[in-house]
Protein backbone atom coordinates (compact mmCIF):
# COMPACT_ATOMS: atom_id res chain seq x y z
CA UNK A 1 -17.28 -2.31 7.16
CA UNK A 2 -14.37 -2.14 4.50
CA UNK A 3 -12.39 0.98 4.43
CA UNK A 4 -10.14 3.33 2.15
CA UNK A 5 -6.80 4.26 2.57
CA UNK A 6 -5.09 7.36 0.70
CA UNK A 7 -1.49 7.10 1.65
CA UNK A 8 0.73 9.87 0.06
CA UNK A 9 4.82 9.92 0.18
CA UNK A 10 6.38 13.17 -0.51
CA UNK A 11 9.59 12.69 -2.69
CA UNK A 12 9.33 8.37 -3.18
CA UNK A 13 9.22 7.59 -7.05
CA UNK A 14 8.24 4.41 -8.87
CA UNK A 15 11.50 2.51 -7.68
CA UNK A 16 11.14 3.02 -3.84
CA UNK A 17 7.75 1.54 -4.31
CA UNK A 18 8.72 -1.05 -6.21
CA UNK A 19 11.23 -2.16 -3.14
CA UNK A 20 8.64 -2.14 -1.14
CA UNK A 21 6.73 -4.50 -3.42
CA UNK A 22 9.43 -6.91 -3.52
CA UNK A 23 10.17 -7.00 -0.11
CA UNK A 24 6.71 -7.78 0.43
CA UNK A 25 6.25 -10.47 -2.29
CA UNK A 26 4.19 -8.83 -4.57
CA UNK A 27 3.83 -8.35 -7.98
CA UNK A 28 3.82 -4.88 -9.30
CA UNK A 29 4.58 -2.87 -12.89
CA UNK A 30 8.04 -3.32 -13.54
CA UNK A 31 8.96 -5.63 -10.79
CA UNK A 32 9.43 -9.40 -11.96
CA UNK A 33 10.92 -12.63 -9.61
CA UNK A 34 8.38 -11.68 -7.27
CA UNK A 35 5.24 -13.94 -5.68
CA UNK A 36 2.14 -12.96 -5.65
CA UNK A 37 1.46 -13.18 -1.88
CA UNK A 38 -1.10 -10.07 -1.68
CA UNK A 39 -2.36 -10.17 2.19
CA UNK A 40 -5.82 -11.14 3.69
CA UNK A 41 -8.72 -8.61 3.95
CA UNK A 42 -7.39 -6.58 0.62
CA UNK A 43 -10.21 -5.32 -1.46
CA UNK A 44 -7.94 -2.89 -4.24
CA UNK A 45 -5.04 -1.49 -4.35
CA UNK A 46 -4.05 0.84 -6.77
CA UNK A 47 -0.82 3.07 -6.95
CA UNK A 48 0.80 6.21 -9.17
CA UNK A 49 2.81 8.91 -8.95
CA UNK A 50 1.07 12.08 -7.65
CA UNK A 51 2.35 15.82 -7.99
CA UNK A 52 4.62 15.63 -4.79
CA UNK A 53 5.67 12.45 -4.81
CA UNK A 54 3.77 8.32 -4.94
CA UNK A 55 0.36 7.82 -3.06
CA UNK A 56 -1.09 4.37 -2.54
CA UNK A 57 -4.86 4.24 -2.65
CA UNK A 58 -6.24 0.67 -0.63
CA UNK A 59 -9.59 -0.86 0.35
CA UNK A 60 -9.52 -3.21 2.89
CA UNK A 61 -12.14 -5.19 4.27
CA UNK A 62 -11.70 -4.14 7.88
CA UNK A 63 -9.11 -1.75 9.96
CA UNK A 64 -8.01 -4.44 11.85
CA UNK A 65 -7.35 -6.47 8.70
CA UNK A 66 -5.15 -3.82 7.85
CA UNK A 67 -3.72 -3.27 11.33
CA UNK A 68 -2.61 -6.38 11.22
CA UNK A 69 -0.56 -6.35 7.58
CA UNK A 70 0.71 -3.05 8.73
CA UNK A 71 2.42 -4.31 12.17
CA UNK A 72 2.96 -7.73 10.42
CA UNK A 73 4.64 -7.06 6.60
CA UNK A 74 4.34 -2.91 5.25
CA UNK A 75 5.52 -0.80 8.64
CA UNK A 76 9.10 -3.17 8.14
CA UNK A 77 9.06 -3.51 4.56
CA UNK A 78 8.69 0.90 4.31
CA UNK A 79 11.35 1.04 7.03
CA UNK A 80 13.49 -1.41 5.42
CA UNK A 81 13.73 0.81 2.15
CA UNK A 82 13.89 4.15 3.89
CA UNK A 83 9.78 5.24 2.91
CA UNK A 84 9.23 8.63 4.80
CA UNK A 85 6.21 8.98 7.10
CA UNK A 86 3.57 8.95 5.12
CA UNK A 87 -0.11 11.24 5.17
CA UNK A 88 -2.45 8.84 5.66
CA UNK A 89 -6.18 9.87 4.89
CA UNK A 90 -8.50 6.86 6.34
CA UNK A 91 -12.19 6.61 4.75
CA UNK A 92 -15.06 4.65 5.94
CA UNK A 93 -16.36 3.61 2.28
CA UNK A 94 -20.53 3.78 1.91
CA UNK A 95 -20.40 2.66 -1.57
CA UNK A 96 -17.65 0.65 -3.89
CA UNK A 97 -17.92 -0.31 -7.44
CA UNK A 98 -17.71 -3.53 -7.75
């Protein structure tokens, strides 16, 4: 069953994510010498700033799949460039478009 993430960082901006991104080896807005090594079990991933600070908005095909990139790449890439604790709203998705 896939399933939604809403992560939301209070006071991260545009260039904190986009260290993230690089460390990661990702392609993003804005971010260029980077590959485009997006992990397994993704479905979307979007990305903005909100009113308090950046939120990240992911489907993924499982919550292990995404268990895995968190222990694996994101939880050292976000410690690596100093990304507070996030809020982390997890949603099991009934319906997805497309």
């Amino acid at each position: 069953m896939a399933v939604a993430f809403v992560i939301q960082f209070s006071g991260v901006g545009s260039a904190v994510y986009d260290k993230v991104q690089t460390e990661l080896g990702l392609k993003s807005p804005g971010v260029t010498g980077v590959a485009n090594d997006w992990p397994d079990g993704i479905i979307s991933h979007v990305a903005g700033k909100s009113p308090d600070g950046w939120c990240v908005v992911d489907v993924w095909e499982s919550q292990a799949k995404f268990d895995e990139f968190m222990h694996n790449r994101l939880g050292p890439a976000l410690g690596k460039a100093g990304m507070p604790e996030p809020q982390v709203t997890t949603v099991e998705v009934y319906n997805r478009h497309p």
